[in-house]
N, C-alpha and C. Protein backbone atom coordinates (compact mmCIF):
# COMPACT_ATOMS: atom_id res chain seq x y z
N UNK A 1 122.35 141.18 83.12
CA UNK A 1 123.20 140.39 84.00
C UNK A 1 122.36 139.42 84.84
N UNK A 2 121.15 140.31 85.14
CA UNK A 2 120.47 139.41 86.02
C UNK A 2 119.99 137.86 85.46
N UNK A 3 119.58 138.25 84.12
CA UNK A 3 119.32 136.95 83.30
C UNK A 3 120.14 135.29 83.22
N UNK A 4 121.53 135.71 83.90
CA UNK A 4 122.80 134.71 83.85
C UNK A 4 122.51 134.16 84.79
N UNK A 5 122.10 134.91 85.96
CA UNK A 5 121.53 134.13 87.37
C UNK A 5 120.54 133.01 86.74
N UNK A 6 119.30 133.98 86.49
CA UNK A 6 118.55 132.85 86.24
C UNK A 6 118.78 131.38 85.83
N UNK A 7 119.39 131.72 84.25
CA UNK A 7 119.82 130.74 83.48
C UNK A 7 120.63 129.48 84.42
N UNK A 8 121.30 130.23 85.21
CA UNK A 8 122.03 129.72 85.43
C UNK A 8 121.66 128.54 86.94
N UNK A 9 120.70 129.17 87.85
CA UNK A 9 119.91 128.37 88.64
C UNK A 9 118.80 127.25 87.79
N UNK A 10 118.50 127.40 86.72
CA UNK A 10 117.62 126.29 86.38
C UNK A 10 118.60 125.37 85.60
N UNK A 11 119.77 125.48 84.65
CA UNK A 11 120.70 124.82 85.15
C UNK A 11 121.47 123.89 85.94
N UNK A 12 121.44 124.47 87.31
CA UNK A 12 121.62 123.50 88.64
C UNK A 12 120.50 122.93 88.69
N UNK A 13 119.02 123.21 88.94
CA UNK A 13 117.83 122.60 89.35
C UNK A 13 117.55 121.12 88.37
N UNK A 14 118.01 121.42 87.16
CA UNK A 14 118.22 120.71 86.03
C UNK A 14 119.13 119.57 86.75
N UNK A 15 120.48 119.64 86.90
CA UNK A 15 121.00 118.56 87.27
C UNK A 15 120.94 118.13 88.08
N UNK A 16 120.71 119.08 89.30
CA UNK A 16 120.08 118.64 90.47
C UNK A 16 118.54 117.20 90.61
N UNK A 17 117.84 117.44 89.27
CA UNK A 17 116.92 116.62 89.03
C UNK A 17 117.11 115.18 88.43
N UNK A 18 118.09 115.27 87.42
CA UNK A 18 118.56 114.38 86.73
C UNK A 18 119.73 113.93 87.48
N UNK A 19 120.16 114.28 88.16
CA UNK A 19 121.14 113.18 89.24
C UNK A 19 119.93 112.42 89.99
N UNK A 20 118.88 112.82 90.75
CA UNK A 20 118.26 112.27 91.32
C UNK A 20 117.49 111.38 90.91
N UNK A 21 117.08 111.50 89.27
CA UNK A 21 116.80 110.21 88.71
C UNK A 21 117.10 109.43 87.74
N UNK A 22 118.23 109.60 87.68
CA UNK A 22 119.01 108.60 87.33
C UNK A 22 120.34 108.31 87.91
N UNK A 23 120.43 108.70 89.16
CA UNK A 23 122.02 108.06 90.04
C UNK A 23 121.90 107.26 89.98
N UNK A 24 120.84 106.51 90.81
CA UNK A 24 120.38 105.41 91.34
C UNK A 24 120.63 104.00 90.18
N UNK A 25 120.26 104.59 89.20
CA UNK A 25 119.87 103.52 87.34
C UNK A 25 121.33 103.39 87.35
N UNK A 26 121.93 104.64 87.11
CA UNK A 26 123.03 104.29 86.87
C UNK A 26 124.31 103.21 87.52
N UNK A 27 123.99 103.59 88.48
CA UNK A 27 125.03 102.96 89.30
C UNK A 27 124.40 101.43 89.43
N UNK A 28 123.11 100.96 89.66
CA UNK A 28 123.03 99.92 89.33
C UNK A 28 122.90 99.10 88.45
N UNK A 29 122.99 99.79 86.77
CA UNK A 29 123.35 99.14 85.88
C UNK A 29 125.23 98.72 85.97
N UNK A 30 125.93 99.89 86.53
CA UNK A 30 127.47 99.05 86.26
C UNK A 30 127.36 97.92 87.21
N UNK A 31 126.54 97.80 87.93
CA UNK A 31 126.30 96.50 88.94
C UNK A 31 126.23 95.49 88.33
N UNK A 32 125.31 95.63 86.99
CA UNK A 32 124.49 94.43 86.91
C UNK A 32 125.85 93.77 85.77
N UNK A 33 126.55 94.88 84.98
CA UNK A 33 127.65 94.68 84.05
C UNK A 33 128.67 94.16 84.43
N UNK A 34 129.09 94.43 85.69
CA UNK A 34 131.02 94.01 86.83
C UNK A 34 129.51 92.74 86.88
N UNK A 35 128.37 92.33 87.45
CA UNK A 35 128.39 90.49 87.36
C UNK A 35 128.47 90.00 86.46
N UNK A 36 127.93 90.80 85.47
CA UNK A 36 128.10 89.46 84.59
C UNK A 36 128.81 89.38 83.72
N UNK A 37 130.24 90.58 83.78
CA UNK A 37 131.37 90.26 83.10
C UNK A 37 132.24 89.25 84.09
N UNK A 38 131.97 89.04 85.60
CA UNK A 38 132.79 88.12 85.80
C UNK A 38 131.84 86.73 86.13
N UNK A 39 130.83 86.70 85.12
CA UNK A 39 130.04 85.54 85.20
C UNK A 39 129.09 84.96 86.38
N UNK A 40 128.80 85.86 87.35
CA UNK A 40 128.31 86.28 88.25
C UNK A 40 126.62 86.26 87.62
N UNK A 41 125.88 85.39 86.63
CA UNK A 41 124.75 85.88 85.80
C UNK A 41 123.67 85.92 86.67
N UNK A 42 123.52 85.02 88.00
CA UNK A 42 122.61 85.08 88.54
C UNK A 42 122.47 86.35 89.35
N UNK A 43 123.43 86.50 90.13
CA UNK A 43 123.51 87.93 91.04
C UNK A 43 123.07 89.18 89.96
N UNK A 44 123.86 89.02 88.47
CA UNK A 44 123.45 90.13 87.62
C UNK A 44 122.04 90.18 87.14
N UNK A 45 121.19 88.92 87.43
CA UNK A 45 119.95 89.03 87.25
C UNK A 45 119.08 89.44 88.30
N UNK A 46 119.60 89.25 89.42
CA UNK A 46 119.03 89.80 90.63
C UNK A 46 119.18 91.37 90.73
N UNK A 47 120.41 91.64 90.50
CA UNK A 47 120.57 93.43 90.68
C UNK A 47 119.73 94.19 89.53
N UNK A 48 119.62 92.92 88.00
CA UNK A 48 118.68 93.97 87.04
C UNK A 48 117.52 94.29 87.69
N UNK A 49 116.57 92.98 88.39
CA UNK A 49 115.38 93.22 88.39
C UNK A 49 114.93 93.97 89.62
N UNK A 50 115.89 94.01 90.42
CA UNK A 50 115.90 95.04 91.93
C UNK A 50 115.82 96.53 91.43
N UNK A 51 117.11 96.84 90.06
CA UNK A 51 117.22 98.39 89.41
C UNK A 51 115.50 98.86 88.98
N UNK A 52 115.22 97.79 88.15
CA UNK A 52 114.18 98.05 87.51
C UNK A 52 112.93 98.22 88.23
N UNK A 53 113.14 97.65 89.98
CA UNK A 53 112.01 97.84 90.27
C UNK A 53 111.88 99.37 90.93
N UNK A 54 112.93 99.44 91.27
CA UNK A 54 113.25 100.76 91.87
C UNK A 54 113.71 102.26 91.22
N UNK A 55 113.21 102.09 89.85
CA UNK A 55 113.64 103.14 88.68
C UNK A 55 112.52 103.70 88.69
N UNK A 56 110.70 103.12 88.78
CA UNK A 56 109.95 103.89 89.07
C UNK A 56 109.95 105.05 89.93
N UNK A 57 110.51 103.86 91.67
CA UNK A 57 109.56 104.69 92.44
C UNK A 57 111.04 106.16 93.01
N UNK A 58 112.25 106.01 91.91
CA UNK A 58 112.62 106.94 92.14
C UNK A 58 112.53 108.58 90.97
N UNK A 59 111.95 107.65 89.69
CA UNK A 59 111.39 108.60 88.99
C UNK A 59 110.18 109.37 89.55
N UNK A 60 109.44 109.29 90.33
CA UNK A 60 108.39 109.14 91.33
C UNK A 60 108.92 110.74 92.59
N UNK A 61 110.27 110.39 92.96
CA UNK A 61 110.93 111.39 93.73
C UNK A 61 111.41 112.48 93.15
N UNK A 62 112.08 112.24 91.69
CA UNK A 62 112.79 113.51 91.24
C UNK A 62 110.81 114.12 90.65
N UNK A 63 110.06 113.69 90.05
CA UNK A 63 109.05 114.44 90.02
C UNK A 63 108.39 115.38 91.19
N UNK A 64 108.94 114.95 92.02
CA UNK A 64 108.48 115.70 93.23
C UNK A 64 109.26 116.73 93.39
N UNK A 65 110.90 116.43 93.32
CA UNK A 65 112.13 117.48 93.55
C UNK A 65 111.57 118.41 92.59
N UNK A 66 111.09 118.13 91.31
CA UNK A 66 110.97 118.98 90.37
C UNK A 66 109.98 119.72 90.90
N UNK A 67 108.77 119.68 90.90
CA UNK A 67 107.83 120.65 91.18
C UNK A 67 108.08 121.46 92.48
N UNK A 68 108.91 120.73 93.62
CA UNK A 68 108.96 121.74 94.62
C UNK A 68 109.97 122.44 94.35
N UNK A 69 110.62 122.88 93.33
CA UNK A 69 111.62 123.61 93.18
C UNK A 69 111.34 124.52 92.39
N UNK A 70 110.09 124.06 91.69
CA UNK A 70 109.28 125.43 90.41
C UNK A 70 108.34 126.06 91.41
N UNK A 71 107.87 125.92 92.47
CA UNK A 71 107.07 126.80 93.01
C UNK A 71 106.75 128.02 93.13
């Protein structure tokens, strides 16, 4: 029984990680898609290259969430 726990906390830690790096991507890719489906191309070029700069340094954070959670 005890094993279901487990399973079941790395599980959460799991999504718990992968929300944290990729909320951020995500949500600013439908950004970059609502501009430039309403032709908005410049703003949608501005929000790509803002996502992209900021996809590192939040891959950067969930690496961190990750290890302090395997401790």
């Amino acid at each position: 029984m005890m094993e279901y726990v487990i399973v079941a906390v790395l599980i959460a830690a799991a999504c718990v990680v992968a929300v944290a790096m990729f909320g951020k991507t995500i949500v600013g890719m439908f950004d970059v898609a609502a501009k430039g489906a309403t032709g908005d191309h410049s703003g949608a070029k501005t929000s790509l290259d803002q996502t992209q700069q900021t996809q590192s340094q939040d891959a950067s954070k969930a690496s961190e969430f990750h290890d302090s959670m395997h401790k």
